[in-house]
Each structure stands twice: as C-alpha cells, then as structure tokens.
PDB file of N, CA and C in Angstrom:
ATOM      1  N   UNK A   1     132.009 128.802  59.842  1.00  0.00           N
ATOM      2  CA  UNK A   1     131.499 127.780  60.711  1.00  0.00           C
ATOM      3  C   UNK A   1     132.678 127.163  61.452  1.00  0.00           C
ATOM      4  N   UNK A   2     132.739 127.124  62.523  1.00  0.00           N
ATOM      5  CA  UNK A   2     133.905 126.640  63.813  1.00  0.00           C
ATOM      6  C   UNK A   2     133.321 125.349  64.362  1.00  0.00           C
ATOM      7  N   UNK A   3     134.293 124.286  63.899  1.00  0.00           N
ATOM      8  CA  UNK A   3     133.729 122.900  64.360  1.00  0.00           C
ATOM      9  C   UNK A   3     135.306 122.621  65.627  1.00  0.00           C
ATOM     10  N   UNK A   4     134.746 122.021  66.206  1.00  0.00           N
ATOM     11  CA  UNK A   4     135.494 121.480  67.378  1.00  0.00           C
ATOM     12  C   UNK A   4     136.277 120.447  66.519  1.00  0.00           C
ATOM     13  N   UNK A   5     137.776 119.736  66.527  1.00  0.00           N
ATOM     14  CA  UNK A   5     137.686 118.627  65.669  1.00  0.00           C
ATOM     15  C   UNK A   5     137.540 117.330  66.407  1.00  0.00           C
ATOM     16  N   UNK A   6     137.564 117.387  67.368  1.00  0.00           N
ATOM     17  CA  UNK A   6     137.234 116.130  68.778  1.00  0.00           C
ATOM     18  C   UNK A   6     136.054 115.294  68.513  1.00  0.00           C
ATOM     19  N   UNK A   7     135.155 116.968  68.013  1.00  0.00           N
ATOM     20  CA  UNK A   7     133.917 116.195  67.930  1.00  0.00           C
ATOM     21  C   UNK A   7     133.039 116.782  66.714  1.00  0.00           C
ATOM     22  N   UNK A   8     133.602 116.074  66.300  1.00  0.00           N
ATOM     23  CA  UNK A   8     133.133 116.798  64.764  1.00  0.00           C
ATOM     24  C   UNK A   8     131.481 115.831  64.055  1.00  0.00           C
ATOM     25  N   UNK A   9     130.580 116.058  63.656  1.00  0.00           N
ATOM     26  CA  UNK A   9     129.371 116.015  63.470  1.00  0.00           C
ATOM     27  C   UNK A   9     129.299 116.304  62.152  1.00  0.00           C
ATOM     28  N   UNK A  10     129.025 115.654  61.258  1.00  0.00           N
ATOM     29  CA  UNK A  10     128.448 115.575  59.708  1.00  0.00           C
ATOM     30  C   UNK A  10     127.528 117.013  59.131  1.00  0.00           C
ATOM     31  N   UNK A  11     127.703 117.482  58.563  1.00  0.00           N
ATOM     32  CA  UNK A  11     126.747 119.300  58.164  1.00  0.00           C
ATOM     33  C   UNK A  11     125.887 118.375  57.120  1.00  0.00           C
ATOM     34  N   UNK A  12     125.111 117.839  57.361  1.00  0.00           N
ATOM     35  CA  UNK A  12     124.255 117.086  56.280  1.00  0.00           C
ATOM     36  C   UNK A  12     122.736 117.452  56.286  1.00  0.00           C
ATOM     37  N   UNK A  13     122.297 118.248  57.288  1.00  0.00           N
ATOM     38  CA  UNK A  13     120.762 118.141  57.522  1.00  0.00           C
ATOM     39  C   UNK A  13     120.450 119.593  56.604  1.00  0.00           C
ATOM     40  N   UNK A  14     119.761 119.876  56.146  1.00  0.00           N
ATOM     41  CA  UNK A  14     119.020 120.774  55.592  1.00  0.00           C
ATOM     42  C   UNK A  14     118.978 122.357  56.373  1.00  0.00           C
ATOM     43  N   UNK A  15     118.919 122.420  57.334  1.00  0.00           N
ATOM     44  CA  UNK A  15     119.638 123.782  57.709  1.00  0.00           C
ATOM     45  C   UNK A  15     120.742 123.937  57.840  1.00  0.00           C
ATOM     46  N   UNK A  16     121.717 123.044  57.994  1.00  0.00           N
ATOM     47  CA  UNK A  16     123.327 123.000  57.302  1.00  0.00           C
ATOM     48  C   UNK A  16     123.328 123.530  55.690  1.00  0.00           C
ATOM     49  N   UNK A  17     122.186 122.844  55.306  1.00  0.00           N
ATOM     50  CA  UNK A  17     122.664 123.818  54.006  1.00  0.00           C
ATOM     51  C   UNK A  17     122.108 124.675  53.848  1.00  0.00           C
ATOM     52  N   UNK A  18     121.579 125.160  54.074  1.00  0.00           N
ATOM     53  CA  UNK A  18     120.206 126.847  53.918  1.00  0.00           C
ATOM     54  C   UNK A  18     121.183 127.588  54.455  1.00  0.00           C
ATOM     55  N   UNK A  19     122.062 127.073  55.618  1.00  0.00           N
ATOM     56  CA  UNK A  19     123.128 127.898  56.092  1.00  0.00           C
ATOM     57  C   UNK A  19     124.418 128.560  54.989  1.00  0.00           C
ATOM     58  N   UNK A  20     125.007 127.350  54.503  1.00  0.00           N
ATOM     59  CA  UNK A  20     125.938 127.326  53.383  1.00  0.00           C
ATOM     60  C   UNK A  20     125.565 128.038  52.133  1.00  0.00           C
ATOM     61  N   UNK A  21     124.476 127.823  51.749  1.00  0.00           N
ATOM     62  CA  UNK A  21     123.582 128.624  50.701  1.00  0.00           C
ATOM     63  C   UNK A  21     123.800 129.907  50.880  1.00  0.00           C
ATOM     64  N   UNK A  22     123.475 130.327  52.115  1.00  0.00           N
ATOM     65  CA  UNK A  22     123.090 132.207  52.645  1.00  0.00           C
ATOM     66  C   UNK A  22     124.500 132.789  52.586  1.00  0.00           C
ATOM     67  N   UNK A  23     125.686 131.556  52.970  1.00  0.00           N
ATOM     68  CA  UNK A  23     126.825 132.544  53.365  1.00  0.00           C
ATOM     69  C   UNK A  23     127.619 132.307  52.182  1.00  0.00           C
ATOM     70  N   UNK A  24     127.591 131.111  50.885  1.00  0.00           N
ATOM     71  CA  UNK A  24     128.162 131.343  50.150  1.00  0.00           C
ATOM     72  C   UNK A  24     127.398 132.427  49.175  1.00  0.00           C
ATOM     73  N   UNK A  25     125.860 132.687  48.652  1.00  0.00           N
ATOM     74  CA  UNK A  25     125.464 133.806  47.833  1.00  0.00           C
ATOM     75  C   UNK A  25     125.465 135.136  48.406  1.00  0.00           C
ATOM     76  N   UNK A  26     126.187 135.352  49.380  1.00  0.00           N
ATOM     77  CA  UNK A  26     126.586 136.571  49.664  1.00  0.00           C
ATOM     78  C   UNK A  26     127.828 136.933  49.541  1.00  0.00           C
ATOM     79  N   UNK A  27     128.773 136.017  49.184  1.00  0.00           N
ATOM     80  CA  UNK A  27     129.997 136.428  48.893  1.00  0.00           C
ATOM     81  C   UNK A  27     129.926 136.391  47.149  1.00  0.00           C
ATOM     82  N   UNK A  28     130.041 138.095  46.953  1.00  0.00           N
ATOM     83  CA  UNK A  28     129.667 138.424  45.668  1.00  0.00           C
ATOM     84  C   UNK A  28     131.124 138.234  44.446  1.00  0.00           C
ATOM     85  N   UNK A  29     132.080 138.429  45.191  1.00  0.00           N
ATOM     86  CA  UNK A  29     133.155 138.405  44.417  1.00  0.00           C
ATOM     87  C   UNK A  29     134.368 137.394  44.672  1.00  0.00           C
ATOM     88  N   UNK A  30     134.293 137.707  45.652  1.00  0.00           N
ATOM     89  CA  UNK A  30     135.229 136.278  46.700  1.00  0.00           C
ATOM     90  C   UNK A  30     134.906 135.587  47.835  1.00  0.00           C
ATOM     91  N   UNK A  31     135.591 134.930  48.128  1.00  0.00           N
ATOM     92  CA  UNK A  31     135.489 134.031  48.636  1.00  0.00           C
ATOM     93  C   UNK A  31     136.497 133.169  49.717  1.00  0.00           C
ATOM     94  N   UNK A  32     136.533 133.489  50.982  1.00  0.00           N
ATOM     95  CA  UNK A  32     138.066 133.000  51.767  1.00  0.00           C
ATOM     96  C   UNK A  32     137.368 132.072  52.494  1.00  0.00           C
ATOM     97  N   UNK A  33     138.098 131.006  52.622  1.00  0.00           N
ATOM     98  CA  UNK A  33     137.527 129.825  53.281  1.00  0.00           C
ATOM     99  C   UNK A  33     139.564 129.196  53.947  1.00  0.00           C
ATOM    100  N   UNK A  34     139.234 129.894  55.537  1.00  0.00           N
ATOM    101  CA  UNK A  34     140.120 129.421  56.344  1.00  0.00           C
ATOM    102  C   UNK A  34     139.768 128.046  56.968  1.00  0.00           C
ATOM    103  N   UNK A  35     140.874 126.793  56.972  1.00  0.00           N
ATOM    104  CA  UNK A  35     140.452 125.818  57.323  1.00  0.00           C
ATOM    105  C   UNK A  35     141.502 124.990  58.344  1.00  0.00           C
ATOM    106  N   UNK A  36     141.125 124.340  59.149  1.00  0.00           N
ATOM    107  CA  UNK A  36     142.830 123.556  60.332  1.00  0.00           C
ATOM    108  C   UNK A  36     142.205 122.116  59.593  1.00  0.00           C
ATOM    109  N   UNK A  37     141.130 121.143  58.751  1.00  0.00           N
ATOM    110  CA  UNK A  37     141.027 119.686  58.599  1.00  0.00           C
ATOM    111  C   UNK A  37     141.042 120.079  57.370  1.00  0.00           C
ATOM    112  N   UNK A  38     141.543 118.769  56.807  1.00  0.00           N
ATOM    113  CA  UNK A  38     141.436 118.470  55.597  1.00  0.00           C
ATOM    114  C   UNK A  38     140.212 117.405  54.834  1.00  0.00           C
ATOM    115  N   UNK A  39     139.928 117.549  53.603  1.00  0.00           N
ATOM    116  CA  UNK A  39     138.691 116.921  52.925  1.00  0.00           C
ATOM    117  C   UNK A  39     138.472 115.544  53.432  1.00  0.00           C
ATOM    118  N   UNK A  40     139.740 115.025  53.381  1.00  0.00           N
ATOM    119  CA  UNK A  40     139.496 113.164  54.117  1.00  0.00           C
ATOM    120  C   UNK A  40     139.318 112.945  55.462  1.00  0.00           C
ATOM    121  N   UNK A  41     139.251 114.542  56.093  1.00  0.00           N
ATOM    122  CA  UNK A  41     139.032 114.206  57.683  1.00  0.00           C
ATOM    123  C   UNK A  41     137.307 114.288  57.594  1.00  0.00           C
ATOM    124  N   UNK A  42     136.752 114.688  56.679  1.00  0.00           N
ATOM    125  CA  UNK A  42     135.192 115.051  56.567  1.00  0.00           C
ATOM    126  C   UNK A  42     134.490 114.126  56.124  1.00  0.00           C
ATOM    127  N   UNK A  43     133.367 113.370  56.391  1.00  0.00           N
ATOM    128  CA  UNK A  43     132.517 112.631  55.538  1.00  0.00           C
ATOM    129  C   UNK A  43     132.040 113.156  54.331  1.00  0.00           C
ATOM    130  N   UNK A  44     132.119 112.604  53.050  1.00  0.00           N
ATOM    131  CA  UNK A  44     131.803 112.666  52.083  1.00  0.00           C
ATOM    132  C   UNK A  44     130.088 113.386  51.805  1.00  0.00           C
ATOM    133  N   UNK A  45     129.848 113.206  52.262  1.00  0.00           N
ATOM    134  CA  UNK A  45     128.632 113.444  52.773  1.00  0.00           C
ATOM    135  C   UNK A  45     128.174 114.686  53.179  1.00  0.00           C
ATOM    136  N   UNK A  46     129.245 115.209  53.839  1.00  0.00           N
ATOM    137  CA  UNK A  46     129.508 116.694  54.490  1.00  0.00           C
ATOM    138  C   UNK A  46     129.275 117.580  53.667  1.00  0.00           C
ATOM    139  N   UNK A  47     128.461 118.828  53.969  1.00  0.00           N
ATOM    140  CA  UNK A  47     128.818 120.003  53.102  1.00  0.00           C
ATOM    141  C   UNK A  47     130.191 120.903  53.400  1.00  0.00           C
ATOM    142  N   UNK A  48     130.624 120.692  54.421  1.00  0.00           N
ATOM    143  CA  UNK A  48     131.859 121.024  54.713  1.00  0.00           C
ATOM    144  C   UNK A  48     133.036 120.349  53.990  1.00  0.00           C
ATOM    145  N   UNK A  49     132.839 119.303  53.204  1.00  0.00           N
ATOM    146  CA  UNK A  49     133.503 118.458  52.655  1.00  0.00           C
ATOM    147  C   UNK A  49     133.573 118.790  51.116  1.00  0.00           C
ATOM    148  N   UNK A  50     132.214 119.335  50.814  1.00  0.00           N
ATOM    149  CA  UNK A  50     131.832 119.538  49.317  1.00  0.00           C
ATOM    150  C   UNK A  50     132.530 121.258  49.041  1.00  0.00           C
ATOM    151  N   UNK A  51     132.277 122.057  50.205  1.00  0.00           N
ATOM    152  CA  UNK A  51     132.919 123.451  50.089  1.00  0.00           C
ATOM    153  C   UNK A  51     134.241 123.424  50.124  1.00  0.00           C
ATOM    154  N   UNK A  52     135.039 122.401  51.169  1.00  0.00           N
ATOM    155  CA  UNK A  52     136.489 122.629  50.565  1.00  0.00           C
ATOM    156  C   UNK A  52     137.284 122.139  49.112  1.00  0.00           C
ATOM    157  N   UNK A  53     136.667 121.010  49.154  1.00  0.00           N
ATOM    158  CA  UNK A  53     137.027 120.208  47.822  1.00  0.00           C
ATOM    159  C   UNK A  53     136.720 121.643  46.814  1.00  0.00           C
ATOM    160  N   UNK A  54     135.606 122.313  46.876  1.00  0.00           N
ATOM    161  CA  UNK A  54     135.468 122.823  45.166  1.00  0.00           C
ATOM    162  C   UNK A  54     136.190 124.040  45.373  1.00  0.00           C
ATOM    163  N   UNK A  55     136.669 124.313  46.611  1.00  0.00           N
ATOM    164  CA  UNK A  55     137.394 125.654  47.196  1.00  0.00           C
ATOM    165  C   UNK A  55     139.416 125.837  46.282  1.00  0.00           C
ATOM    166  N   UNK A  56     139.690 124.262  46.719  1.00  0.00           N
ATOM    167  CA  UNK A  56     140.481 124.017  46.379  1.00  0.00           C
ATOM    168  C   UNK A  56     140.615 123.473  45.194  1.00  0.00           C
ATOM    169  N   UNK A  57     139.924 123.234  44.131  1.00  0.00           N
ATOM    170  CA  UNK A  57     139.856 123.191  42.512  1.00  0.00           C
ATOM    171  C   UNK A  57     138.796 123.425  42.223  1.00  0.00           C
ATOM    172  N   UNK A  58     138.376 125.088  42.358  1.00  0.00           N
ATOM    173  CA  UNK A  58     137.144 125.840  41.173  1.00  0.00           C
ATOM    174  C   UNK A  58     136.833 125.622  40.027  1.00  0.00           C
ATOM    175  N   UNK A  59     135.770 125.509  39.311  1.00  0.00           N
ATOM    176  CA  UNK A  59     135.837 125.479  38.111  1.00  0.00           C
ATOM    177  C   UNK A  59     136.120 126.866  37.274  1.00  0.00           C
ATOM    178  N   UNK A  60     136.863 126.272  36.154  1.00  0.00           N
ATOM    179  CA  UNK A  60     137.369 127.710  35.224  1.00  0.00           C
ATOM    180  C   UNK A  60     136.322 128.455  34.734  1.00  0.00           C
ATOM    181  N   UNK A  61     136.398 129.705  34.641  1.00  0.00           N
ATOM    182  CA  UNK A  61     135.489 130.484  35.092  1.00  0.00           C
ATOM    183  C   UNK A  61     135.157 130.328  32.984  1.00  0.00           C
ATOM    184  N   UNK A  62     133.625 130.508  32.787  1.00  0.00           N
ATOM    185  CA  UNK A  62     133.330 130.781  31.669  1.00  0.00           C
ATOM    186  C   UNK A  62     133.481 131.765  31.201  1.00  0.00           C
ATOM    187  N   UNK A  63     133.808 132.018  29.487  1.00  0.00           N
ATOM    188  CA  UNK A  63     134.290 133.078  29.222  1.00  0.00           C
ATOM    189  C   UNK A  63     132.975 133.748  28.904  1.00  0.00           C
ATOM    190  N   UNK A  64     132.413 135.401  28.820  1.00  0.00           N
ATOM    191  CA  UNK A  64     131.381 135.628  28.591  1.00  0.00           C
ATOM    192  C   UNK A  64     131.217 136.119  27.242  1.00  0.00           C
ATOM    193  N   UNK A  65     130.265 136.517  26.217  1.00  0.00           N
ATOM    194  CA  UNK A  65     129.840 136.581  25.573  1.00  0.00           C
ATOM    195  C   UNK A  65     130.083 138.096  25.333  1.00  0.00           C
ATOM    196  N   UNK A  66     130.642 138.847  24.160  1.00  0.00           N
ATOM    197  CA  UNK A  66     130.487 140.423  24.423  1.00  0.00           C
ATOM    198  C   UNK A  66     130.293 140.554  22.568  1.00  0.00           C
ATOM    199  N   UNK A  67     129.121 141.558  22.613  1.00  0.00           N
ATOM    200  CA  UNK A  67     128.366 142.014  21.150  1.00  0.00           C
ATOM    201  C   UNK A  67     130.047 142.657  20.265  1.00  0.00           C
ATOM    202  N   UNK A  68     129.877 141.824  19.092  1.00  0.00           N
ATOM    203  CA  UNK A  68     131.275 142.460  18.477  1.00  0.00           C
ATOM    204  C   UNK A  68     130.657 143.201  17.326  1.00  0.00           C
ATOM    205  N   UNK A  69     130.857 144.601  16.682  1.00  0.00           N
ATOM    206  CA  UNK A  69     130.298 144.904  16.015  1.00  0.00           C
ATOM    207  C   UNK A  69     130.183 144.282  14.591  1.00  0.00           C
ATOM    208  N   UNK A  70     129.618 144.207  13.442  1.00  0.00           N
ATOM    209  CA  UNK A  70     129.646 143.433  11.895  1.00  0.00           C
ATOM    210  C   UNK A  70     130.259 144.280  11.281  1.00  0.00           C
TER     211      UNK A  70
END
C-alpha cells in the first residue's frame, strides 16, 4: 500500500482491513514490509500503524508439539 506522506489518511475503515487481511494471509512464509514513516508518524488507530509495530517486534514463534515415541 503507497500512501503519499503529505497527505496521509487513517486505514481505519473496514475495507482497509479486508484489504490487510487478504494481503497479509497470503504471505505464507514471509513477510517484507518496505516502509519511508515511522509508527509515531501513524495514528494509533491505523492499521498501517498496527502492521508495522508487530512487523518490527513479532511474537516468538510457538514451539510445536511433535509425537515422541514411549
């Protein structure tokens, strides 16, 4: 998503996120998120705000479960 930063507009409405939804569950393994603003230039509010923040501290990935024999 290419925002102008002059005029930058809040991603808050509901096809902002149906959008974010579609393009983050298609990235099956990774994930590159090129950016020129930073989180405090975004309203809190923003989903553009919520994707960089968790971009830049992911949560640690859970470890999975694997059958050990008895």
């Amino acid at each position: 998503m290419v925002v102008d930063g002059r005029n930058v507009i809040a991603a808050t409405g509901r096809h902002h996120e149906r959008r974010f939804n579609v393009a983050a569950s298609r990235a099956r393994d990774q994930m590159w998120l090129f950016h020129s603003m930073t989180a405090d230039q975004l309203s809190s509010k923003d989903l553009r705000h919520s994707l960089l923040t968790y971009m830049q501290s992911p949560p640690r990935p859970t470890p999975t479960l694997t059958s050990q024999p008895m």
